[in-house]
N, C-alpha and C. Protein backbone atom coordinates (compact mmCIF):
# COMPACT_ATOMS: atom_id res chain seq x y z
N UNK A 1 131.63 -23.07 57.21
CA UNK A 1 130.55 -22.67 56.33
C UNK A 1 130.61 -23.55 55.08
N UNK A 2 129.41 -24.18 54.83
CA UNK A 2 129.80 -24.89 53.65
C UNK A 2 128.55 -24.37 52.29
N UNK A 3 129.10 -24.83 50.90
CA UNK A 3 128.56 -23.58 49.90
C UNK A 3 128.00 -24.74 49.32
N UNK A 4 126.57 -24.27 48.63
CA UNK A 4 125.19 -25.45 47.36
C UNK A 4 125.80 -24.70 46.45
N UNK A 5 126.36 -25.77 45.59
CA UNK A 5 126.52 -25.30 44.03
C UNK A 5 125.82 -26.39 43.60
N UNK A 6 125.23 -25.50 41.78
CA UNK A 6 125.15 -26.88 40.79
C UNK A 6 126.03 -25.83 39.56
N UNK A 7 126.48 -27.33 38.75
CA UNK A 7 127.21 -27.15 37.60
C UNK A 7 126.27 -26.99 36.43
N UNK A 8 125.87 -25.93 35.90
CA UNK A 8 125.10 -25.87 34.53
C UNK A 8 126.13 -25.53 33.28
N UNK A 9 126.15 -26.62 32.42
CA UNK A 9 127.25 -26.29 31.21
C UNK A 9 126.43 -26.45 29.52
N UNK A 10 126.40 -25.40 28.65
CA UNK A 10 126.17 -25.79 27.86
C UNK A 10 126.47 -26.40 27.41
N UNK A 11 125.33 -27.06 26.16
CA UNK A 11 125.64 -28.64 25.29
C UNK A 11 125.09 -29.74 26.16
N UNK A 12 124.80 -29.60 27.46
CA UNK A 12 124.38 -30.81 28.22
C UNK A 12 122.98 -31.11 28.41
N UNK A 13 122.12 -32.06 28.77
CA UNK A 13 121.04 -32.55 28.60
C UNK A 13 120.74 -31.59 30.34
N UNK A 14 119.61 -31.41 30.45
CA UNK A 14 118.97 -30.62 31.95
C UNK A 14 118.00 -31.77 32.05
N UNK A 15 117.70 -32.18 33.41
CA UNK A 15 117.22 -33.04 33.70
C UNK A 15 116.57 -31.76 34.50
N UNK A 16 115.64 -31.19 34.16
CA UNK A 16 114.99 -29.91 34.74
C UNK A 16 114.02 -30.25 35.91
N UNK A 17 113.25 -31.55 35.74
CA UNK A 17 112.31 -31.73 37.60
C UNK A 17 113.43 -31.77 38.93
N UNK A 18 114.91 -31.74 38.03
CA UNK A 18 115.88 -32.84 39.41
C UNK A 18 116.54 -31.45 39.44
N UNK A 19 116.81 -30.32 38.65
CA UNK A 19 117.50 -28.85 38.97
C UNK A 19 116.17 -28.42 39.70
N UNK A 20 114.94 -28.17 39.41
CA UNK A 20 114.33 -27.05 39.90
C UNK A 20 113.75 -28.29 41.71
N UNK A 21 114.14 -29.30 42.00
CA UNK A 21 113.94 -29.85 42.98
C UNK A 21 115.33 -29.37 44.19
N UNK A 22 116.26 -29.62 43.43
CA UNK A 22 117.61 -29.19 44.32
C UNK A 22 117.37 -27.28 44.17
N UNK A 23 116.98 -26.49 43.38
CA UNK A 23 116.91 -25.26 43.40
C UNK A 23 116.16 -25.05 44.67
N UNK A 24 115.13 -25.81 44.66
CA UNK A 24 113.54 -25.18 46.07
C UNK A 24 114.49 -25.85 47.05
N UNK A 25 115.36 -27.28 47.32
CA UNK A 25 115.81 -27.70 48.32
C UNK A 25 117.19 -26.16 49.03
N UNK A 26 117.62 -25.75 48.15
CA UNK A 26 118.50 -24.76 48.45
C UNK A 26 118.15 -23.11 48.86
N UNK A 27 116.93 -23.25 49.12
CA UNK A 27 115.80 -21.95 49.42
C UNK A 27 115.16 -21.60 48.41
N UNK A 28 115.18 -21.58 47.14
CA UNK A 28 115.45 -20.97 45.92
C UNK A 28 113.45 -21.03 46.31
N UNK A 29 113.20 -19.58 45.68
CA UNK A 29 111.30 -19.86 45.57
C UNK A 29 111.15 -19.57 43.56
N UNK A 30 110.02 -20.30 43.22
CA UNK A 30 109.74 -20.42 41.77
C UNK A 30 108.67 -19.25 41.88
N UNK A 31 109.07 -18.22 40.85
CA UNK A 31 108.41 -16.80 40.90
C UNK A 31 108.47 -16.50 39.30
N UNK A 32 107.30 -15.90 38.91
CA UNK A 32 107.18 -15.10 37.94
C UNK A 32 106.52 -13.69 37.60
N UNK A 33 107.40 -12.73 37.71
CA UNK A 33 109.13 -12.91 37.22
C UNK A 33 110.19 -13.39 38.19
N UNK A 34 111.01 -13.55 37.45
CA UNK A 34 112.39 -13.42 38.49
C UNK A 34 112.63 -12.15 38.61
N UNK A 35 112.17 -11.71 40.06
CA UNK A 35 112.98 -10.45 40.11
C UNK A 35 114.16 -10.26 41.56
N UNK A 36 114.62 -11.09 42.14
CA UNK A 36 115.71 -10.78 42.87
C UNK A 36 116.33 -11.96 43.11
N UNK A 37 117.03 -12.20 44.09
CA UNK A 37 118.28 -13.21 44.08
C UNK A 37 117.33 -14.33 44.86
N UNK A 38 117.90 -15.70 44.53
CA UNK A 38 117.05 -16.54 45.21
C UNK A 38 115.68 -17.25 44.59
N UNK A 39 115.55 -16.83 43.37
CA UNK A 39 114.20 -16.87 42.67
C UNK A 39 114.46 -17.57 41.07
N UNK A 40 113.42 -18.07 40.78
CA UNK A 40 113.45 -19.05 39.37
C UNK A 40 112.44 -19.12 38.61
N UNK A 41 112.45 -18.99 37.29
CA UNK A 41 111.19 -19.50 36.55
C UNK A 41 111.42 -20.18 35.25
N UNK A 42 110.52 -21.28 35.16
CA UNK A 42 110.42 -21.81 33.73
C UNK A 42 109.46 -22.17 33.18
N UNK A 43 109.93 -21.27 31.83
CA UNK A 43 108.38 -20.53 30.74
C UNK A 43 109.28 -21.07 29.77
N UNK A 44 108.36 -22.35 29.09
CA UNK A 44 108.86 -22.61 27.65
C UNK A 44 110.09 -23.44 27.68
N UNK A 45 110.88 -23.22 26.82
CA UNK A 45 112.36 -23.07 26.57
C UNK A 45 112.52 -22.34 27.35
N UNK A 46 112.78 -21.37 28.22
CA UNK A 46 113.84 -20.38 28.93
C UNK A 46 113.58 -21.05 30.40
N UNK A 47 114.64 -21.13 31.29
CA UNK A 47 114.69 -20.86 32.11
C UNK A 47 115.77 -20.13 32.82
N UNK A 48 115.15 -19.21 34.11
CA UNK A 48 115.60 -18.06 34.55
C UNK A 48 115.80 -18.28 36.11
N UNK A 49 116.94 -18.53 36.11
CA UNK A 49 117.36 -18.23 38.04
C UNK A 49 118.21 -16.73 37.71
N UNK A 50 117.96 -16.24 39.37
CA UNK A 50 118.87 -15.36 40.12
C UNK A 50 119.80 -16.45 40.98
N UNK A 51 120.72 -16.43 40.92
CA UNK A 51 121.35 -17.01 42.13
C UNK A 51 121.88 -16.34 42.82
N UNK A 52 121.99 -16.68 43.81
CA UNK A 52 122.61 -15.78 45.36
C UNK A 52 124.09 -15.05 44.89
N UNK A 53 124.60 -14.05 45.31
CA UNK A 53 125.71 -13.35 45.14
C UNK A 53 125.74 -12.93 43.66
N UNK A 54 125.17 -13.13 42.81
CA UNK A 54 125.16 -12.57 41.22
C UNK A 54 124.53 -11.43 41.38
N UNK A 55 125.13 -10.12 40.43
CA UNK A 55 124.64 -8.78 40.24
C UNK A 55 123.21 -9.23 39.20
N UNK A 56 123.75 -10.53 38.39
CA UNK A 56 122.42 -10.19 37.33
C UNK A 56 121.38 -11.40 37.40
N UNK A 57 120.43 -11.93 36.75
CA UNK A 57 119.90 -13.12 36.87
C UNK A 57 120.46 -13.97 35.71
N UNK A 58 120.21 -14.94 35.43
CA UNK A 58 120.71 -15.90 34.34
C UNK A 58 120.10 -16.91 33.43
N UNK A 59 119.68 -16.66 32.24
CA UNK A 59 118.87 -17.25 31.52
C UNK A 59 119.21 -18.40 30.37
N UNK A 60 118.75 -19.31 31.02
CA UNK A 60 119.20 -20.74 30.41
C UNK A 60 117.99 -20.75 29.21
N UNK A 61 118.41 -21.10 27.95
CA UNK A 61 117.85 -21.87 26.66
C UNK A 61 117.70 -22.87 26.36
N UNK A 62 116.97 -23.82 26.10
CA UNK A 62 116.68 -25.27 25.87
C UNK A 62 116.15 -25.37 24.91
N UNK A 63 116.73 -26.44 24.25
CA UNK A 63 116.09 -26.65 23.02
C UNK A 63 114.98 -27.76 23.23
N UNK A 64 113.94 -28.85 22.42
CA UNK A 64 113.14 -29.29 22.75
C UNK A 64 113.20 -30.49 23.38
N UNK A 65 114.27 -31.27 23.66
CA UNK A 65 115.13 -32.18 24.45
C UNK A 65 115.80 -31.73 25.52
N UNK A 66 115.37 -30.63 26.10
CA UNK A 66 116.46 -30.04 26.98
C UNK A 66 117.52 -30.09 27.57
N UNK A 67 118.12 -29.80 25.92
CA UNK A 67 119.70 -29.52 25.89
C UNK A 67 119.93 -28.34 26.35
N UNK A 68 120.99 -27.91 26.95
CA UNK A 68 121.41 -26.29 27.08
C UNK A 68 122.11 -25.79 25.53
N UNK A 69 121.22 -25.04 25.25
CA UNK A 69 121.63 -24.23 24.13
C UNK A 69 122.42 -23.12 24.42
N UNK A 70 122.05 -22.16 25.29
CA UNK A 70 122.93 -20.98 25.91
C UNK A 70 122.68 -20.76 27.23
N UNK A 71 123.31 -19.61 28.31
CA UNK A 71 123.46 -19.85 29.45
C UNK A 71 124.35 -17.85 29.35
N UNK A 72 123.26 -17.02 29.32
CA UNK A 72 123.37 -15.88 29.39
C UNK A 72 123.29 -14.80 30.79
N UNK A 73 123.82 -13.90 30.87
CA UNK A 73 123.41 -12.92 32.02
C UNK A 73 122.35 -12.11 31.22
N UNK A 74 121.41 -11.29 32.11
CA UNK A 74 120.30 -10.33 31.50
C UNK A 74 120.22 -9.46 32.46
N UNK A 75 119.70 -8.11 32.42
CA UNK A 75 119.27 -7.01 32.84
C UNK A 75 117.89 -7.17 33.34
N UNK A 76 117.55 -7.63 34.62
CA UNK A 76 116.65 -7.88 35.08
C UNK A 76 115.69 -6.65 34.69
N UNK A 77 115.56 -5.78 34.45
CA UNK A 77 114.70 -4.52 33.81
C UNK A 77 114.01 -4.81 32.63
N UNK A 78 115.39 -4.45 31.91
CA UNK A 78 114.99 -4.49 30.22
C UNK A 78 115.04 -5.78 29.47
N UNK A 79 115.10 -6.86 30.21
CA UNK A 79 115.38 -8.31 30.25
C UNK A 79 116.41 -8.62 28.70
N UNK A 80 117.01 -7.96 28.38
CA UNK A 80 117.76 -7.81 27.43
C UNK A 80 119.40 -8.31 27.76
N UNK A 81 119.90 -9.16 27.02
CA UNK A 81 121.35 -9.95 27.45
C UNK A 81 122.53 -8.58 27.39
């Protein structure tokens, strides 16, 4: 069995057409909202995957160079960290 990872680290530049290209190559569908595993969206500055096996979804911050500013879990409900 072999496992798709990507490495997202804050402080680093997102080359965001080449993540959300390997995201759809890895099943991933672009949905708004994100509401279950497998799913992604990017509105603005934020972007939001579920990834597979996570209880929560995960919301990336970018600043206007898209740097990673933060790299949070959220409450898919109350969308609150």
């Amino acid at each position: 069995m072999s496992f798709l990872a990507l490495k997202i680290t804050a402080g680093k530049i997102l080359d965001l057409e080449n993540l959300m290209s390997k995201l759809v190559s890895f099943g991933y569908s672009r949905t708004d909202p994100v509401s279950e595993q497998g799913e992604f969206n990017l509105k603005g500055g934020q972007l939001e995957i579920y990834p597979c096996g996570f209880q929560s979804p995960v919301r990336i911050e970018l600043t206007f160079n898209n740097k990673i500013e933060t790299i949070k879990s959220f409450d898919l409900f109350t969308k609150r960290f």
